[in-house]
Protein backbone atom coordinates (compact mmCIF):
# COMPACT_ATOMS: atom_id res chain seq x y z
CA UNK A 1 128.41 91.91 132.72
CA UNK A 2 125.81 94.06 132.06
CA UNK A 3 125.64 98.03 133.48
CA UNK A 4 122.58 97.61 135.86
CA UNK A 5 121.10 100.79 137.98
CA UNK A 6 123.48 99.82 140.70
CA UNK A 7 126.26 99.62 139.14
CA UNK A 8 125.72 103.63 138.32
CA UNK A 9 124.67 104.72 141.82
CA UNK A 10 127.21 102.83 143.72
CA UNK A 11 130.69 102.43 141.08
CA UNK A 12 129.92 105.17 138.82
CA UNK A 13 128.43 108.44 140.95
CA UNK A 14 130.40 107.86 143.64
CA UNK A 15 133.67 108.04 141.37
CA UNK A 16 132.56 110.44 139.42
CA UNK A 17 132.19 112.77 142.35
CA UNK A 18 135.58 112.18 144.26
CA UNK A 19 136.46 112.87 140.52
CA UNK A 20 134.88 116.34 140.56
CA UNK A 21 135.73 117.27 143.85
CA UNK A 22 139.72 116.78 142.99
CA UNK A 23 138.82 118.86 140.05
CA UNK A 24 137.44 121.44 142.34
CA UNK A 25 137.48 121.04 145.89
CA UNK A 26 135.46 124.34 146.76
CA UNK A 27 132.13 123.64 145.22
CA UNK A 28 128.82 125.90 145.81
CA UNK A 29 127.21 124.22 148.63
CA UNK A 30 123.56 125.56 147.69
CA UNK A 31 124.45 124.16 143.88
CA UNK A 32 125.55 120.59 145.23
CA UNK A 33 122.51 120.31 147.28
CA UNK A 34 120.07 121.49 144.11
CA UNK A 35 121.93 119.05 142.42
CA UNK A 36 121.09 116.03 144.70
CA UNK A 37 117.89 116.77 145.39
CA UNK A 38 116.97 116.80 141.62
CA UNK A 39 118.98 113.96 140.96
CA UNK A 40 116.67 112.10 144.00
CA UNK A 41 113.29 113.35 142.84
CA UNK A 42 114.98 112.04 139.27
CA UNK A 43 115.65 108.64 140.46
CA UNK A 44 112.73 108.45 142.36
CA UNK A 45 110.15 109.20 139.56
CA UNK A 46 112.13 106.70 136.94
CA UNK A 47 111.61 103.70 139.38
CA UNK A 48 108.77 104.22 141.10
CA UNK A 49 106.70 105.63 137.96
CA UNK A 50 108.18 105.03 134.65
CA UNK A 51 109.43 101.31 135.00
CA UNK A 52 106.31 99.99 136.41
CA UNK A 53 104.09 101.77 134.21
CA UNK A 54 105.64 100.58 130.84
CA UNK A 55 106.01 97.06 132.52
CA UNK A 56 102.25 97.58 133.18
CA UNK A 57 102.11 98.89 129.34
CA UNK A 58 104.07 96.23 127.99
CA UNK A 59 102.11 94.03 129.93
CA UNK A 60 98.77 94.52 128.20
CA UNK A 61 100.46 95.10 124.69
CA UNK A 62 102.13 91.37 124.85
CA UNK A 63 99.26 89.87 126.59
CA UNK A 64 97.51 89.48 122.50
CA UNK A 65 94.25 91.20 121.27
CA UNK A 66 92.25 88.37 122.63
CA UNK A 67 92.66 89.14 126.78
CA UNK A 68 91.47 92.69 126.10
CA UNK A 69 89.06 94.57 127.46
CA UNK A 70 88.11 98.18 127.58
CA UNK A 71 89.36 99.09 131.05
CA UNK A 72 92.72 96.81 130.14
CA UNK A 73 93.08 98.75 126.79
CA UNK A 74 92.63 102.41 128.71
CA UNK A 75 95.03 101.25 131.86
CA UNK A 76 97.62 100.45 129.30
CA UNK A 77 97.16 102.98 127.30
CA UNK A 78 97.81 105.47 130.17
CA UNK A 79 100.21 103.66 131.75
CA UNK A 80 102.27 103.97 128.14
CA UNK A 81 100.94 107.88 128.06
CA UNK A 82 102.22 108.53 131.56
CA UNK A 83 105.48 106.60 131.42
CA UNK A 84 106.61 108.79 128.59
CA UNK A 85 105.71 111.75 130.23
CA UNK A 86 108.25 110.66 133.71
CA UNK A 87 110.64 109.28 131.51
CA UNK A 88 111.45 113.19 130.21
CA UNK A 89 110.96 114.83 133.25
CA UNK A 90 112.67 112.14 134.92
CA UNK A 91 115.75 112.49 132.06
CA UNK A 92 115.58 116.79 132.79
CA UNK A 93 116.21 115.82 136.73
CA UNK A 94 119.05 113.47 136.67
CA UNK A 95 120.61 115.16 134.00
CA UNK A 96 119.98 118.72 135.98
CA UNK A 97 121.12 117.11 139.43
CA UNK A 98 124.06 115.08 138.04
CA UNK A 99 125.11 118.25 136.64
CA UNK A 100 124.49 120.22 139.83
CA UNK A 101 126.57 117.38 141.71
CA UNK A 102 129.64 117.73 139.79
CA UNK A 103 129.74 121.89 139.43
CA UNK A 104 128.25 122.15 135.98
CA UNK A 105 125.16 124.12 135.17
CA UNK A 106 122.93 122.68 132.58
CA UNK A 107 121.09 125.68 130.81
CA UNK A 108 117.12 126.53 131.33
CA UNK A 109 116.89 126.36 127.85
CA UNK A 110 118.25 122.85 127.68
CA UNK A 111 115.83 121.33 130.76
CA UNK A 112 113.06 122.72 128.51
CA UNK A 113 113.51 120.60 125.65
CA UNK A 114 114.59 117.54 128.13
CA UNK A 115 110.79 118.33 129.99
CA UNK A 116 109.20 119.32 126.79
CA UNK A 117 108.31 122.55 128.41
CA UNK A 118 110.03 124.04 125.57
CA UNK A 119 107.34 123.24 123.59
CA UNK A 120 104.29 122.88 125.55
CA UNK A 121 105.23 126.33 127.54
CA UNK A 122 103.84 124.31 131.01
CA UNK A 123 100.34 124.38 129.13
CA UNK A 124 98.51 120.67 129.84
CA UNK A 125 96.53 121.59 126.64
CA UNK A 126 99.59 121.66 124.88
CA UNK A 127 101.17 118.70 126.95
CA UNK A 128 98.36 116.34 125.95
CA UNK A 129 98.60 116.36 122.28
CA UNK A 130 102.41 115.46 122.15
CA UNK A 131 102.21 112.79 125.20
CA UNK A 132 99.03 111.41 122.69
CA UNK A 133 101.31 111.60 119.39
CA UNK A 134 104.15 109.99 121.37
CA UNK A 135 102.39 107.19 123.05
CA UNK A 136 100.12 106.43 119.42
CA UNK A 137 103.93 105.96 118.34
CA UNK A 138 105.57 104.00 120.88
CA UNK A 139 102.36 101.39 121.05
CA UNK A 140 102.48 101.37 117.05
CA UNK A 141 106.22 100.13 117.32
CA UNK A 142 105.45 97.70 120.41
CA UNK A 143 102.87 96.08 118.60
CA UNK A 144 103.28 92.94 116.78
CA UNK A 145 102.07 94.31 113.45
CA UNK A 146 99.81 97.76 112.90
CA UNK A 147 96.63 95.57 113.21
CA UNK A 148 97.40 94.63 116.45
CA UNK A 149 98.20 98.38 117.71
CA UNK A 150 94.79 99.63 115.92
CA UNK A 151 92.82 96.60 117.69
CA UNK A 152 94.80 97.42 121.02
CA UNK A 153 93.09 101.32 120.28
CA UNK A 154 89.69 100.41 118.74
CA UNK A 155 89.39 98.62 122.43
CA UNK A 156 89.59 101.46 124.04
CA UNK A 157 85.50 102.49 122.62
CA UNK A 158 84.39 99.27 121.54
CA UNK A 159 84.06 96.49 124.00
CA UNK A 160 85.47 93.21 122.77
CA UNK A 161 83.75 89.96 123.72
CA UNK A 162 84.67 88.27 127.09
CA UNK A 163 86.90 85.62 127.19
CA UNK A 164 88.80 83.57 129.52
CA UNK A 165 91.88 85.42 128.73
CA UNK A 166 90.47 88.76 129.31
CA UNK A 167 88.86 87.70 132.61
CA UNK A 168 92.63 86.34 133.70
CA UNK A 169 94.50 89.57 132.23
CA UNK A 170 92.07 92.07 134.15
CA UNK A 171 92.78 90.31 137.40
CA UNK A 172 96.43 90.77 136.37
CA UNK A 173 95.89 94.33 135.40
CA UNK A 174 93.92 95.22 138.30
CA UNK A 175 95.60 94.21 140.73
CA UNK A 176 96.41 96.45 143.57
CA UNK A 177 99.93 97.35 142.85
CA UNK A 178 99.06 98.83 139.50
CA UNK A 179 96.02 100.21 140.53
CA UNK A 180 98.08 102.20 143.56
CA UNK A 181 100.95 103.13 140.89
CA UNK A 182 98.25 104.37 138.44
CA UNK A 183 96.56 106.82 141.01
CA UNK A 184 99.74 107.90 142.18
CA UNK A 185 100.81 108.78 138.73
CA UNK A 186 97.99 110.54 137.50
CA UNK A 187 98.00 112.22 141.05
CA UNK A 188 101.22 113.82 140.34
CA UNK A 189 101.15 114.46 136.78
CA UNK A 190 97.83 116.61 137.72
CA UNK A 191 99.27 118.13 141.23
CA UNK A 192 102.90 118.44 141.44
CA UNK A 193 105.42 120.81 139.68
CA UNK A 194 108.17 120.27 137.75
CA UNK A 195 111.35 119.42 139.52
CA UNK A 196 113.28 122.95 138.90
CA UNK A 197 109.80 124.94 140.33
CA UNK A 198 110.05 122.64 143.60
CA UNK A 199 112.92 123.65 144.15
CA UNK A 200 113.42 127.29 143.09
CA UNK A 201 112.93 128.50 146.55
CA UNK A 202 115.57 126.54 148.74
CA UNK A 203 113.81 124.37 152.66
CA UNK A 204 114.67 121.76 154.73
CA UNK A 205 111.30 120.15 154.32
CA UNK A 206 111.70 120.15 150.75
CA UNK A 207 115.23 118.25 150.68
CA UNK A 208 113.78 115.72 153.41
CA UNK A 209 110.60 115.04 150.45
CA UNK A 210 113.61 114.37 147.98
CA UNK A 211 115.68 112.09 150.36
CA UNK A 212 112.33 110.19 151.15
CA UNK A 213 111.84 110.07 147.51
CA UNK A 214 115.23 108.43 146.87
CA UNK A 215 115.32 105.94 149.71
CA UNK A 216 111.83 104.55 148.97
CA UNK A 217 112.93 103.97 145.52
CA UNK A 218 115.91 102.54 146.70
CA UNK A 219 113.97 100.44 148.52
CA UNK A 220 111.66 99.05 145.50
CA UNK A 221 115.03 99.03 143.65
CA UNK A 222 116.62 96.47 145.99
CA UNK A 223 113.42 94.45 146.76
CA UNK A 224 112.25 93.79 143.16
CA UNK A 225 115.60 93.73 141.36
CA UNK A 226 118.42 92.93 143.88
CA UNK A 227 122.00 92.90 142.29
CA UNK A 228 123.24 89.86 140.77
């Protein structure tokens, strides 16, 4: 049987805790709860952002040169660009907040590297290149062959002819639920902080956000991938 998500939220966390709290019974109460709520807003941005948007990516690289167009090429493109770019946050959080949950502190330095910021000091001018070189690489190895990856790019300036195909793979493309998961992605890549800023200054409203966070993903979890 194959690990699913499930299996690690409900077999492995909860284990892993009543492991930790036999370990040590007395744990910080303000690091437990920075724990969960980064391992929620962690959760949260891996199922509601990354796994649609490379299934949206994936889509539109497997769907063959011939059903592309240029707004197909660019809403695969970013959804490849910005799937990368929740996938390390994403990584920093649960990482960060599994940490947190069991009383160990993973460094500053180390959720720097794991969110980039290491490198890009928080700069989006420094962000962009490396999310650019990343996602140039990771369509390159998706591809079928490196034709295939430079047509899938060339169509994002030059216009290939209309076909059938294209006509069938925009309506697939454009459909609503990628269309609301793309503007909700670039929304908070452009407006929200990074997890550990969030949540430097401890709120209730703040942990309610994460807990909302969690369940809806939960939610999505359950209704589009219910345990076998």
């Amino acid at each position: 049987m194959f690990l699913t998500t499930h299996h690690l939220l409900f077999v492995l966390l909860p284990l892993a805790l009543a492991a930790r709290m036999a370990l040590k019974p007395r744990p910080s109460t303000l690091d437990v709860a920075q724990g969960v709520m980064r391992f929620c807003l962690g959760f949260g941005k891996w199922v509601l952002l990354v796994d649609p948007l490379w299934h949206l990516s994936s889509m539109v690289m497997h769907g063959g040169t011939d059903s592309l167009s240029t707004g197909v090429a660019w809403m695969g493109f970013l959804a490849r660009l910005l799937s990368l770019h929740f996938a390390f946050t994403s990584a920093g959080d649960l990482i960060a907040g599994f940490g947190g949950m069991l009383g160990f502190k993973v460094e500053d330095k180390a959720q720097s590297i794991l969110d980039l910021r290491r490198f890009t000091h928080g700069k989006l001018s420094r962000l962009l290149p490396l999310l650019l070189l990343f996602t140039f690489l990771s369509l390159s190895v998706d591809a079928a062959s490196l034709g295939d990856a430079w047509l899938h790019l060339r169509a994002l300036f030059t216009p290939p002819a209309k076909t059938i195909a294209t006509v069938f793979q925009e309506s697939r493309v454009w459909s609503d639920y990628h269309t609301i998961t793309m503007v909700a992605a670039l929304a908070c890549f452009l407006g929200l902080p990074y997890s550990r800023d969030f949540l430097r200054t401890p709120a209730f409203w703040k942990g309610a956000i994460c807990l909302s966070v969690f369940f809806l993903a939960m939610a999505l979890l359950w209704t589009h991938s219910p345990p076998a």
